[in-house]
N, C-alpha and C. Protein backbone atom coordinates (compact mmCIF):
# COMPACT_ATOMS: atom_id res chain seq x y z
N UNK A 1 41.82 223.58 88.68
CA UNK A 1 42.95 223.66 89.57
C UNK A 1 44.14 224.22 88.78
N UNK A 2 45.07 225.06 89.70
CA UNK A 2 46.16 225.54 88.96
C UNK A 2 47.32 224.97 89.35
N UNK A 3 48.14 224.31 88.31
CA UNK A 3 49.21 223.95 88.57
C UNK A 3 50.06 224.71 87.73
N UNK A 4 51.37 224.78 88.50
CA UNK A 4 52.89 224.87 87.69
C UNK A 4 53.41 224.28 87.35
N UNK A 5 53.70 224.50 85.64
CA UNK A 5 54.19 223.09 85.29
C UNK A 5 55.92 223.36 84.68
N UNK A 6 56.09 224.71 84.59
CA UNK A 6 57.68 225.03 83.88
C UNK A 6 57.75 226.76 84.68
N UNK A 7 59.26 226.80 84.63
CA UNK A 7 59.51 228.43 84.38
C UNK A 7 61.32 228.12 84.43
N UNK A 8 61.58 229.18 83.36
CA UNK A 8 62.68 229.29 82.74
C UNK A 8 62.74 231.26 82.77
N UNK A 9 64.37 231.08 83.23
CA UNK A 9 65.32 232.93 83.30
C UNK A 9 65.49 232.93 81.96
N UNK A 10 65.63 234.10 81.75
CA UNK A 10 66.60 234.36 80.32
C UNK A 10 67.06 236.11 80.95
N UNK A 11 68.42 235.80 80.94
CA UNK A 11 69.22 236.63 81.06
C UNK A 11 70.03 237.54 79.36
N UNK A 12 69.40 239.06 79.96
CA UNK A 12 69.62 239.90 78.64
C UNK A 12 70.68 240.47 79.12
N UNK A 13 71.79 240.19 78.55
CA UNK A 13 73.10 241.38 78.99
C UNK A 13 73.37 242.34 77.43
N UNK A 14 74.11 243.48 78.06
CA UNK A 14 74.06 244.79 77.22
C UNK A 14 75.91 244.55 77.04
N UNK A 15 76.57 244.39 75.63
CA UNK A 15 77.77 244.47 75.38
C UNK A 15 78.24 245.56 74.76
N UNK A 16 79.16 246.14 75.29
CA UNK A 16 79.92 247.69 74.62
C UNK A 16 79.72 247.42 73.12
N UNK A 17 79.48 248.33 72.82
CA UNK A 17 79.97 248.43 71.10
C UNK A 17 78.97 247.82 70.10
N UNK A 18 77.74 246.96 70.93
CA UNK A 18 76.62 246.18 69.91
C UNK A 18 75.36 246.53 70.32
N UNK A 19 74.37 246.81 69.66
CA UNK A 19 73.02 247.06 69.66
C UNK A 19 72.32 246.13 70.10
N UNK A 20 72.23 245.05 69.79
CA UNK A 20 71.19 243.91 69.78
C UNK A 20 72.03 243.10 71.75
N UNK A 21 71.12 242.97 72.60
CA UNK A 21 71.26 242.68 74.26
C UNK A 21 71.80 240.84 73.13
N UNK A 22 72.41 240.56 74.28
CA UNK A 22 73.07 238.95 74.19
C UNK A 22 71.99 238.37 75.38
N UNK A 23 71.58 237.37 75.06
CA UNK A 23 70.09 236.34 75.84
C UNK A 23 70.63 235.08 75.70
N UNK A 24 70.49 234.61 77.15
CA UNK A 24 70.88 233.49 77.51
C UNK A 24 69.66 233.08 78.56
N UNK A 25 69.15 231.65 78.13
CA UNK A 25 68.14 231.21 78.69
C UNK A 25 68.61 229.97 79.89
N UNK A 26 67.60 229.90 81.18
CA UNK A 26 68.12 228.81 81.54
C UNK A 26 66.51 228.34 82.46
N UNK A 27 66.29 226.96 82.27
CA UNK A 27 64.88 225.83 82.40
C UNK A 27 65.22 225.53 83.51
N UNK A 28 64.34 225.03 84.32
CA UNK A 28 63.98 224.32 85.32
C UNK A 28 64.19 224.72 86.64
N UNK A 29 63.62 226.07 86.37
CA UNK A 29 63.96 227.22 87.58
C UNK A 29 62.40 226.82 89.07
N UNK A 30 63.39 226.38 90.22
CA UNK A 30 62.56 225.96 91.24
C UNK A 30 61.42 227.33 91.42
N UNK A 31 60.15 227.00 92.24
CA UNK A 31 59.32 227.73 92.55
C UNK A 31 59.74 228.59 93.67
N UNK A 32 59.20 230.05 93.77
CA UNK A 32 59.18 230.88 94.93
C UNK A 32 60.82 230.80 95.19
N UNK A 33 61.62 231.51 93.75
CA UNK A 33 63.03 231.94 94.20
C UNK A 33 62.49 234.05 94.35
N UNK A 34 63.37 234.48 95.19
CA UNK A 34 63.17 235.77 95.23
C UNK A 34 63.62 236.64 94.23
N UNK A 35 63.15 238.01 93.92
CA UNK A 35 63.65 238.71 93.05
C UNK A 35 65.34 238.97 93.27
N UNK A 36 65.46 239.40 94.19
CA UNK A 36 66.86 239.11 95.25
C UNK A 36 67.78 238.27 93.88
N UNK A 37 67.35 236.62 94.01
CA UNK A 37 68.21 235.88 93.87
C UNK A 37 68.08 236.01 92.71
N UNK A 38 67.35 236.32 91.71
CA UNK A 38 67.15 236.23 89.92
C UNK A 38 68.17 236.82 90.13
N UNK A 39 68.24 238.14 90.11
CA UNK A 39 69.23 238.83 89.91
C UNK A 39 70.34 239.10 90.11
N UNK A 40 71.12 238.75 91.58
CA UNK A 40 71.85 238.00 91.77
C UNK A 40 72.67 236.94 90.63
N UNK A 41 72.00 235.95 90.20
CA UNK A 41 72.37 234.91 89.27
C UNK A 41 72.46 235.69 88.24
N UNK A 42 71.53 236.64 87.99
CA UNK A 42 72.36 237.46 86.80
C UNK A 42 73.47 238.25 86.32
N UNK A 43 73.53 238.52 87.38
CA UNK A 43 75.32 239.45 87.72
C UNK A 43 76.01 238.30 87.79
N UNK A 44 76.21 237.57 88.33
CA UNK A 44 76.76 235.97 88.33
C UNK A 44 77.06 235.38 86.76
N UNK A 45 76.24 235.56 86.19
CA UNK A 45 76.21 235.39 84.63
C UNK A 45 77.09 236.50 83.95
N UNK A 46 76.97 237.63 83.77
CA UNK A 46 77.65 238.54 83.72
C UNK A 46 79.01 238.69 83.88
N UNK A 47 79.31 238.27 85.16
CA UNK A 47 80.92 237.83 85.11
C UNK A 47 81.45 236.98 84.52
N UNK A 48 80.61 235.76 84.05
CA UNK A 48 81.44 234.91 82.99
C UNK A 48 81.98 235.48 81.68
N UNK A 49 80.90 236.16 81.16
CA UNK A 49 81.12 236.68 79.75
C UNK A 49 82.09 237.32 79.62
N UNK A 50 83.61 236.73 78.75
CA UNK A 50 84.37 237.41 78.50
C UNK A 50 84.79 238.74 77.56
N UNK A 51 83.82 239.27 77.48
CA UNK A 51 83.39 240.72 76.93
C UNK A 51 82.86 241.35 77.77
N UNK A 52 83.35 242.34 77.77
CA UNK A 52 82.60 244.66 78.60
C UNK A 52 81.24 244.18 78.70
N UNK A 53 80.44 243.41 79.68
CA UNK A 53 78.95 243.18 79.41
C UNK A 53 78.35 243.36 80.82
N UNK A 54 77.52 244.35 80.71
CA UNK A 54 76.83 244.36 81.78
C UNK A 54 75.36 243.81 82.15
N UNK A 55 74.44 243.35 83.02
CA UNK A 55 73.38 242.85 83.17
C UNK A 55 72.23 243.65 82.87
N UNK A 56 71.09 243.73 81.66
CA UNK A 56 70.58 244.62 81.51
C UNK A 56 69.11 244.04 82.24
N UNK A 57 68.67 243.35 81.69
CA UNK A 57 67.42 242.82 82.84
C UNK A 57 67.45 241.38 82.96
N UNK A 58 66.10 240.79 83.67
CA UNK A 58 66.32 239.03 83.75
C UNK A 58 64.71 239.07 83.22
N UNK A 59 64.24 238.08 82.93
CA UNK A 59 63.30 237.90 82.28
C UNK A 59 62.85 236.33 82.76
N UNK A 60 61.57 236.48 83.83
CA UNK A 60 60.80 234.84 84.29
C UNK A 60 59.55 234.60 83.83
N UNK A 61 60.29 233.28 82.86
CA UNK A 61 58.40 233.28 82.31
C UNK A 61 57.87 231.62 83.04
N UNK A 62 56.56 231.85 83.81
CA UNK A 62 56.18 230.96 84.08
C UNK A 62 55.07 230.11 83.51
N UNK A 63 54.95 228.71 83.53
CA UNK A 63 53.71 228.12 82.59
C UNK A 63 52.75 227.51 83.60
N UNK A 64 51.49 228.05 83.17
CA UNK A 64 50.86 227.22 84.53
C UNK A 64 49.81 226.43 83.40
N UNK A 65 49.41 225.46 84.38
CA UNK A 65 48.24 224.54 83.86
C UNK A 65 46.64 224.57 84.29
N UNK A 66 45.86 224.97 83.83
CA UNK A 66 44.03 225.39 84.29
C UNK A 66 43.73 224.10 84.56
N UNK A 67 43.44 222.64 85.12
CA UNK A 67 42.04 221.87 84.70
C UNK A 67 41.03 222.01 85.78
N UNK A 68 40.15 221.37 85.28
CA UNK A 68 38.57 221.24 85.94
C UNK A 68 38.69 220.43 87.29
């Protein structure tokens, strides 16, 4: 049987002037949110950062569980 047992965003934003994306992670992300809303919350994120930063992608990793 497959269960879900975690999934966590991590939001990559792109800042003027630096190479390396700024990643900010966030846990305990409910099941069956839409692509819509990831992203959404990512522009949302984006506006906090008080630096030139724009949203470069979102990133959902989910964990599932196999048993017999």
């Amino acid at each position: 049987m497959k269960t879900r047992n975690q999934a966590k965003l991590t939001v990559q934003l792109s800042v003027d002037g630096e190479e390396k994306l700024q990643k900010q992670s966030f846990s305990h992300v409910k099941a069956d949110v839409t692509e819509e809303t990831i992203l959404a919350f990512g522009e949302a994120i984006a506006r906090f950062d008080p630096e030139k930063s724009r949203l470069e992608s979102m990133i959902e990793t989910v964990d599932f569980e196999y048993r017999k």
